[in-house]
PDB file of N, CA and C in Angstrom:
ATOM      1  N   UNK A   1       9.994  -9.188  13.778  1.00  0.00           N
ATOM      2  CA  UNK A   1       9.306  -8.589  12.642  1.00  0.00           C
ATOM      3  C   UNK A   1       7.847  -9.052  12.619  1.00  0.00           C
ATOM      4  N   UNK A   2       7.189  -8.104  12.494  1.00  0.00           N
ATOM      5  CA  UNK A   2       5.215  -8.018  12.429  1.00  0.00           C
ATOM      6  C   UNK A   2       5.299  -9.252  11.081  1.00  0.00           C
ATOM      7  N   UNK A   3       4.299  -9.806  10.912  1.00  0.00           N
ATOM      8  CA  UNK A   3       3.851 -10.567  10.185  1.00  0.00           C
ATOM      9  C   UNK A   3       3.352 -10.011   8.903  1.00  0.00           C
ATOM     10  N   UNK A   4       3.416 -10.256   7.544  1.00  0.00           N
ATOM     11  CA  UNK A   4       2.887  -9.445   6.049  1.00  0.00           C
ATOM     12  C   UNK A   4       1.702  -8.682   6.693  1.00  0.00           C
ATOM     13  N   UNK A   5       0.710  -9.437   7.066  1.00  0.00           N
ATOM     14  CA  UNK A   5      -0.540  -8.960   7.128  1.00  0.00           C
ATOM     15  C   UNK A   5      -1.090  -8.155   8.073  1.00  0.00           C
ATOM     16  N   UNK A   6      -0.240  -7.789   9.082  1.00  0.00           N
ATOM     17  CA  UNK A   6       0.022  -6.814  10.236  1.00  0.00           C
ATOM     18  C   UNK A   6       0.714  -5.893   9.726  1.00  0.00           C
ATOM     19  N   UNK A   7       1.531  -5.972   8.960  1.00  0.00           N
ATOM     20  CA  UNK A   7       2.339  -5.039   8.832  1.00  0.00           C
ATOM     21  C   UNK A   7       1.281  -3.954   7.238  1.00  0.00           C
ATOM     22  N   UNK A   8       0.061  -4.531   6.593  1.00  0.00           N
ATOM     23  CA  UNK A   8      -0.523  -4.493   5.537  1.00  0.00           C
ATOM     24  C   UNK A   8      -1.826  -3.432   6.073  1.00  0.00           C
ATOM     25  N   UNK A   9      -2.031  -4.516   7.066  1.00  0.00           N
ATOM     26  CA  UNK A   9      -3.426  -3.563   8.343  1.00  0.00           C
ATOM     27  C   UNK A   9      -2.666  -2.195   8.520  1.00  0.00           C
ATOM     28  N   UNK A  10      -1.624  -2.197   9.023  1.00  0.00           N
ATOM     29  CA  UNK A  10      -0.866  -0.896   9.926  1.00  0.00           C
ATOM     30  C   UNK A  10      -0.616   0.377   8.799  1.00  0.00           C
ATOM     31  N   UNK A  11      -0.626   0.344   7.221  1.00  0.00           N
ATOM     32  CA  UNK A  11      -0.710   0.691   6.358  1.00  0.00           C
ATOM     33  C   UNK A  11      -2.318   1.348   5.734  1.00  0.00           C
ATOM     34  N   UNK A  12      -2.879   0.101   5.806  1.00  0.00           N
ATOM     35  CA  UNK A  12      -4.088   0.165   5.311  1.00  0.00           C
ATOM     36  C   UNK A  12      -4.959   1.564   4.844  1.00  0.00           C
ATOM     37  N   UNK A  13      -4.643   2.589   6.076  1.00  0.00           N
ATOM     38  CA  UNK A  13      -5.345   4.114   6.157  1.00  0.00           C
ATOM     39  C   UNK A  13      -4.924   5.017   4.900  1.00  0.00           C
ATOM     40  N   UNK A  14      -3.859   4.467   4.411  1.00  0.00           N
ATOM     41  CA  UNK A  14      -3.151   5.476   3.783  1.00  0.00           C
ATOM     42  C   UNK A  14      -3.743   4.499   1.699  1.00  0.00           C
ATOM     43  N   UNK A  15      -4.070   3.526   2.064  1.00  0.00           N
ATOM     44  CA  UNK A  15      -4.881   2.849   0.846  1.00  0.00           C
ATOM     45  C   UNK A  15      -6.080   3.417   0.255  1.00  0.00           C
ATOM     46  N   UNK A  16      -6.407   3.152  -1.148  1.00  0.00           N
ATOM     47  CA  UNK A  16      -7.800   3.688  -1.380  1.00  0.00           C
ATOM     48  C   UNK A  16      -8.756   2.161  -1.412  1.00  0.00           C
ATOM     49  N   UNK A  17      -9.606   2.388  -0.949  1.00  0.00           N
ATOM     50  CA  UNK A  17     -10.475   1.083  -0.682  1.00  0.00           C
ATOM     51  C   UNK A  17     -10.349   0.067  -1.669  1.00  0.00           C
ATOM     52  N   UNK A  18     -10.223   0.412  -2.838  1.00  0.00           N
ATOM     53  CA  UNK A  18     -10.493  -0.706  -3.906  1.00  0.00           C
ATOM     54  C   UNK A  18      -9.015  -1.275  -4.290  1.00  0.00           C
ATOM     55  N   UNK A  19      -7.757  -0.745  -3.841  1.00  0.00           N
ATOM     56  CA  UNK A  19      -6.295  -1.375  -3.300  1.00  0.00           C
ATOM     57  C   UNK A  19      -7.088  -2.446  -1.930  1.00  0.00           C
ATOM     58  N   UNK A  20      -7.345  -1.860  -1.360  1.00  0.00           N
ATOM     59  CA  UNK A  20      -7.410  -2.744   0.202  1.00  0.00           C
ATOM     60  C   UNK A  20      -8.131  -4.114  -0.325  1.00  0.00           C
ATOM     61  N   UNK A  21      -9.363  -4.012  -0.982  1.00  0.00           N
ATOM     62  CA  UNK A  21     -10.543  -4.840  -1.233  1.00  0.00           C
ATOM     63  C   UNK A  21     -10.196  -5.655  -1.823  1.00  0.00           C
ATOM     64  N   UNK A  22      -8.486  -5.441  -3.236  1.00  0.00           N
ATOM     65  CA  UNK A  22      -8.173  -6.699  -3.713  1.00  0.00           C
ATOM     66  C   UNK A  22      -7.349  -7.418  -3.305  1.00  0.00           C
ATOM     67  N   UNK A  23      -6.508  -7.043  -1.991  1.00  0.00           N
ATOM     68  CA  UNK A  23      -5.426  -7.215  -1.377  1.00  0.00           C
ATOM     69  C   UNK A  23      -6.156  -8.340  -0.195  1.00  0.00           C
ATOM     70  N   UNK A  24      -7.132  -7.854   0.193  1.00  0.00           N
ATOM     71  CA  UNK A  24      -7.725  -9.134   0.739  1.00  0.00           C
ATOM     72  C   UNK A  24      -8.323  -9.978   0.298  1.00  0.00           C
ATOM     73  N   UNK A  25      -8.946  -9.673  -0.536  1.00  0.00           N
ATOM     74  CA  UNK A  25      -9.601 -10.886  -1.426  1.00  0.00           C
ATOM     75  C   UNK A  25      -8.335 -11.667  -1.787  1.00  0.00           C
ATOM     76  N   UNK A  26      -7.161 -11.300  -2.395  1.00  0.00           N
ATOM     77  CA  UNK A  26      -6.110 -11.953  -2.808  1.00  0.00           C
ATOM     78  C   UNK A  26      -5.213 -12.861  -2.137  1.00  0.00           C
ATOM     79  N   UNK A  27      -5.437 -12.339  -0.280  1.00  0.00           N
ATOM     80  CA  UNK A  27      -4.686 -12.923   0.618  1.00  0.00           C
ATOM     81  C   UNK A  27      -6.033 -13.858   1.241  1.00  0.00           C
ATOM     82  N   UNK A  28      -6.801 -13.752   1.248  1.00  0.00           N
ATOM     83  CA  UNK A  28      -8.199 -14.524   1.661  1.00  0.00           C
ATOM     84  C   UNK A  28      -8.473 -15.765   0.748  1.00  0.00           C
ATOM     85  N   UNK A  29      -8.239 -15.501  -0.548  1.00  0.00           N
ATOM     86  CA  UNK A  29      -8.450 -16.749  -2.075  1.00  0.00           C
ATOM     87  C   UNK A  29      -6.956 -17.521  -1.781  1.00  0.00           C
ATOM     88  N   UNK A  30      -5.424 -16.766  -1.195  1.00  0.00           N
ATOM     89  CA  UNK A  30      -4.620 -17.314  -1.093  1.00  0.00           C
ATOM     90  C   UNK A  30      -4.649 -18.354   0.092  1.00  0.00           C
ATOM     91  N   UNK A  31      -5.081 -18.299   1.363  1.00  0.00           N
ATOM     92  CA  UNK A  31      -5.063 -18.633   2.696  1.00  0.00           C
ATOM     93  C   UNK A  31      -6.446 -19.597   2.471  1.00  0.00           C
ATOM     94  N   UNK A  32      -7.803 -19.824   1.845  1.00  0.00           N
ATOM     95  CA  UNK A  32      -8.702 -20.291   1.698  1.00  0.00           C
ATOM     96  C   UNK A  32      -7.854 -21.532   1.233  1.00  0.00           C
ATOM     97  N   UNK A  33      -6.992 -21.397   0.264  1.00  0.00           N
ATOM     98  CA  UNK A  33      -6.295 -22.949  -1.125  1.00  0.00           C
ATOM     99  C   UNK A  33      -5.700 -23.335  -0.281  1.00  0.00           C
ATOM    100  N   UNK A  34      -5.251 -22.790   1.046  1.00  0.00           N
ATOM    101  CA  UNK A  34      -4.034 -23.851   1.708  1.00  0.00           C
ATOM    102  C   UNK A  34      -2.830 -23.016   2.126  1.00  0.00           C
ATOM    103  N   UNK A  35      -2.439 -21.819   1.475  1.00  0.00           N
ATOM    104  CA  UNK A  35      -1.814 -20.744   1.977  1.00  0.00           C
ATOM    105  C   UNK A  35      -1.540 -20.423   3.323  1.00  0.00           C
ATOM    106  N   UNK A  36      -0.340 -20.071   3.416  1.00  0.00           N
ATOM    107  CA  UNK A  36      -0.172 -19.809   4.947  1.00  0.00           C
ATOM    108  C   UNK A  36      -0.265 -18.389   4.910  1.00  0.00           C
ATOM    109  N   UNK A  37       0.218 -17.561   6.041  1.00  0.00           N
ATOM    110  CA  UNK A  37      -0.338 -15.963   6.345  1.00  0.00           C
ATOM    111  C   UNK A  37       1.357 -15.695   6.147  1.00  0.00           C
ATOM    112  N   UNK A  38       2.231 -16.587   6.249  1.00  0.00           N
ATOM    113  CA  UNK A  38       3.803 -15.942   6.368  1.00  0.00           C
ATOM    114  C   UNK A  38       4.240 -16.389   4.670  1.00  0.00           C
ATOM    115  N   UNK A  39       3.603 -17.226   3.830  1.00  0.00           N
ATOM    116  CA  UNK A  39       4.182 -17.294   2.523  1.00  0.00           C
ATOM    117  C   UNK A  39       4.919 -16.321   1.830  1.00  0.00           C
ATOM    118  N   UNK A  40       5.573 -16.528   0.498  1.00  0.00           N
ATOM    119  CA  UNK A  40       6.104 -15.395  -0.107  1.00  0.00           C
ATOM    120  C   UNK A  40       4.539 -14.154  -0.805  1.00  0.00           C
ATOM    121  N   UNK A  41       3.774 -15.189  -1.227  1.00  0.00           N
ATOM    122  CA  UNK A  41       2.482 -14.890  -1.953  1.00  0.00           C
ATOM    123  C   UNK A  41       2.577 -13.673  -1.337  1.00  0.00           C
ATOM    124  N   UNK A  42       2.038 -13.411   0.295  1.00  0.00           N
ATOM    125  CA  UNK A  42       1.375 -12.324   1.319  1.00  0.00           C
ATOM    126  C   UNK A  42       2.654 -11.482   1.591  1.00  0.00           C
ATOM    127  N   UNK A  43       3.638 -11.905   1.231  1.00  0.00           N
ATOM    128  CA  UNK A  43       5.008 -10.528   1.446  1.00  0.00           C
ATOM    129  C   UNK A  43       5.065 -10.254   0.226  1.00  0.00           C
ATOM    130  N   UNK A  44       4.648 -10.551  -1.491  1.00  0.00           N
ATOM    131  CA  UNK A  44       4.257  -9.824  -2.308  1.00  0.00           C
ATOM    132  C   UNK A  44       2.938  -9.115  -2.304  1.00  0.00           C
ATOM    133  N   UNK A  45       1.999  -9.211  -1.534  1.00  0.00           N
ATOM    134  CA  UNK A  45       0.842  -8.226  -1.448  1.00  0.00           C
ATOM    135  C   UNK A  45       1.193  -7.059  -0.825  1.00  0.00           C
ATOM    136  N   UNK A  46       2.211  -7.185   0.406  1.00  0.00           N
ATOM    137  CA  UNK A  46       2.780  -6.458   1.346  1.00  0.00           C
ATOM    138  C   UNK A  46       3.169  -5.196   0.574  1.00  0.00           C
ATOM    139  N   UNK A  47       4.719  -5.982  -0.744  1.00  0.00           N
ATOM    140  CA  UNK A  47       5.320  -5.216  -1.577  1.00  0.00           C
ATOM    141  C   UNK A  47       4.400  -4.103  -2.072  1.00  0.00           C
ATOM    142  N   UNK A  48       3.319  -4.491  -2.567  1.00  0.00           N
ATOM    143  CA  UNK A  48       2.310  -3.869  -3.177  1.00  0.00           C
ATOM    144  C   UNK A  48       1.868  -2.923  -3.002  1.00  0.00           C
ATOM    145  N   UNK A  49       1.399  -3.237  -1.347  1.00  0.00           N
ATOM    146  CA  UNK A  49       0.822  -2.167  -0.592  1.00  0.00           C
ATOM    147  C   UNK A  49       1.753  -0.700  -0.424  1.00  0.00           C
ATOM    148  N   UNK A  50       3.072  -1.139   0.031  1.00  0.00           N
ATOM    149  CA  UNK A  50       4.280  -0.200   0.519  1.00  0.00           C
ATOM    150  C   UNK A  50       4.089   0.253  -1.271  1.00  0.00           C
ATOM    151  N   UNK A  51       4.573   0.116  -2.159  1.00  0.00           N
ATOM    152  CA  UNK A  51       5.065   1.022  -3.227  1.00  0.00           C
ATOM    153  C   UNK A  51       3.799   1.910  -3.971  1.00  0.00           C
ATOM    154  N   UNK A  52       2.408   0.928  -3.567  1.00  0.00           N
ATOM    155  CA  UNK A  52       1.571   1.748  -3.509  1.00  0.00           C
ATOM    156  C   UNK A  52       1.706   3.430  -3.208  1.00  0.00           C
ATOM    157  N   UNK A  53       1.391   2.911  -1.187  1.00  0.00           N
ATOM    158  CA  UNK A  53       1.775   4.133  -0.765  1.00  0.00           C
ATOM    159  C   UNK A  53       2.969   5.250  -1.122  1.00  0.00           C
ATOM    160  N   UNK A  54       3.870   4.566  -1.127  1.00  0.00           N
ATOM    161  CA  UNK A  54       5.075   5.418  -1.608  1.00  0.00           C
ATOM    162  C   UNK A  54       4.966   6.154  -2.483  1.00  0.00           C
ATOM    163  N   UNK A  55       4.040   5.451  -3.460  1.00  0.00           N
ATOM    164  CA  UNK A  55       4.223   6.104  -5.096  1.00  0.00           C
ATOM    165  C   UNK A  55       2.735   7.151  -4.555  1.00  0.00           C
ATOM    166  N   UNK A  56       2.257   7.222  -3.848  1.00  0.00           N
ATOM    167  CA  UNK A  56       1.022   7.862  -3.441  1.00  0.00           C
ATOM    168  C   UNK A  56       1.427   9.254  -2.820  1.00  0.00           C
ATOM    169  N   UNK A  57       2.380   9.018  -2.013  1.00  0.00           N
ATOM    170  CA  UNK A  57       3.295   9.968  -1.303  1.00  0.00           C
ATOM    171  C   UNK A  57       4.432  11.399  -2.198  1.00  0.00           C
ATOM    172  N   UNK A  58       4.681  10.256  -2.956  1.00  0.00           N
ATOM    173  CA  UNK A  58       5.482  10.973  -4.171  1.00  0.00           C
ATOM    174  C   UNK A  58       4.701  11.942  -5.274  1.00  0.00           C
ATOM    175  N   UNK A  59       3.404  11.380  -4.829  1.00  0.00           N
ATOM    176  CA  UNK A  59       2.970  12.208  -6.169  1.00  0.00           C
ATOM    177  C   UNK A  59       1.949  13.463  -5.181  1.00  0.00           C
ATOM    178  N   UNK A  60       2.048  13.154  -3.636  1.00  0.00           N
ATOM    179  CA  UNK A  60       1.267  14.417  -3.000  1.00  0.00           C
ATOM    180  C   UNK A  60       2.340  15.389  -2.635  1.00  0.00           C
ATOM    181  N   UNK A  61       3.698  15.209  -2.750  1.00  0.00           N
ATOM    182  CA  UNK A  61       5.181  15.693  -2.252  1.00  0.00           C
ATOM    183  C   UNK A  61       5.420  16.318  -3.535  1.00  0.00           C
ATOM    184  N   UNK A  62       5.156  16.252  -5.096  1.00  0.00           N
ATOM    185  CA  UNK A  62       5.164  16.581  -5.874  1.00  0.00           C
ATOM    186  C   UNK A  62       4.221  17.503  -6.170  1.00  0.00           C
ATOM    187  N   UNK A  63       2.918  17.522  -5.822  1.00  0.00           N
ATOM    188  CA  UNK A  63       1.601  18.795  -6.011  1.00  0.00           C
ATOM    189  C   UNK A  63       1.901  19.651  -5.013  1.00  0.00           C
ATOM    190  N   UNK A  64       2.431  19.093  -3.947  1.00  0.00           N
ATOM    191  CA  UNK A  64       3.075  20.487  -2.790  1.00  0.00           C
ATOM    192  C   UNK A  64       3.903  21.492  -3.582  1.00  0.00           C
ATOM    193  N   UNK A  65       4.973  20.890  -4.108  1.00  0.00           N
ATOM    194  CA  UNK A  65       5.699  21.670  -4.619  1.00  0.00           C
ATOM    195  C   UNK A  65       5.497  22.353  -5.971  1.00  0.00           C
ATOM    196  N   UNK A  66       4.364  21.729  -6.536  1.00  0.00           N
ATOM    197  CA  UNK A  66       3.631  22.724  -7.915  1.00  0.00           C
ATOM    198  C   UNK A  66       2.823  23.792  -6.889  1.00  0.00           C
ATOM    199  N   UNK A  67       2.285  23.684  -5.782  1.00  0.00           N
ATOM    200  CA  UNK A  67       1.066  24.733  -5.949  1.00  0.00           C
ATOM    201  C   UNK A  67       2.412  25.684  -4.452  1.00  0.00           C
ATOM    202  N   UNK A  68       3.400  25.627  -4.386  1.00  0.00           N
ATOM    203  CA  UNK A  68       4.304  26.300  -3.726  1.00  0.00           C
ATOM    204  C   UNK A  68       5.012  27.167  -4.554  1.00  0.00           C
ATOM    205  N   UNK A  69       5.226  26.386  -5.768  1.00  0.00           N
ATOM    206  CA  UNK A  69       5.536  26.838  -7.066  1.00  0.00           C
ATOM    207  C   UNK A  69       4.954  28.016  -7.486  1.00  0.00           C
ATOM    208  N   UNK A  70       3.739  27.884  -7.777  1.00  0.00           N
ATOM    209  CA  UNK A  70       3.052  28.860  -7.523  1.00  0.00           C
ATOM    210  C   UNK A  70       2.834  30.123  -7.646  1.00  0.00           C
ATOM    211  N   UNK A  71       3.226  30.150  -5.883  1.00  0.00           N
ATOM    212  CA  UNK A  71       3.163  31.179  -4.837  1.00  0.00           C
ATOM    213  C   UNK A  71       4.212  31.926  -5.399  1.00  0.00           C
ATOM    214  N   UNK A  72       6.016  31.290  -5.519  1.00  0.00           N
ATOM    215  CA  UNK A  72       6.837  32.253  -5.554  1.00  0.00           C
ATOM    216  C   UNK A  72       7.358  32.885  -6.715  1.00  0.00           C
ATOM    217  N   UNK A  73       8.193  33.897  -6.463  1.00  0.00           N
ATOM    218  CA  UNK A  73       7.975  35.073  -7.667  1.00  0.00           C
ATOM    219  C   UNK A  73       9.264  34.864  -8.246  1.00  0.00           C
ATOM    220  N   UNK A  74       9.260  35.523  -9.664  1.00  0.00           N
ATOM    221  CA  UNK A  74      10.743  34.914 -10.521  1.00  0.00           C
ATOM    222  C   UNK A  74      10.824  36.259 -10.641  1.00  0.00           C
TER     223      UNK A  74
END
């Protein structure tokens, strides 16, 4: 298994910058105090990231189907 923060990068594209910007600052302020890169801390940023996206996904899988909606005839 990829490491939190590999697995956070490999994600990253699908983030809007100002998700990404606190996610490192957060794992950067964590790892600066003494933090390791495998802690629980950085597999809750991880969490973050994934339900992010997910919930990002859900809501473009949801406007598909309004403007498909649409289209068809009752």
């Amino acid at each position: 298994m990829n490491k939190p923060i590999q697995e956070i990068a490999k994600i990253a594209h699908k983030l809007p910058i100002e998700a990404i910007q606190d996610i490192n600052q957060r794992i950067g302020d964590w790892i600066a105090s003494g933090g390791k890169e495998d802690d629980s801390y950085i597999h809750q940023q991880l969490r973050y990231a994934k339900r992010f996206v997910k919930g990002e996904e859900t809501r473009q899988a949801l406007l598909s189907m309004r403007r498909f909606d649409c289209y068809s005839t009752k």
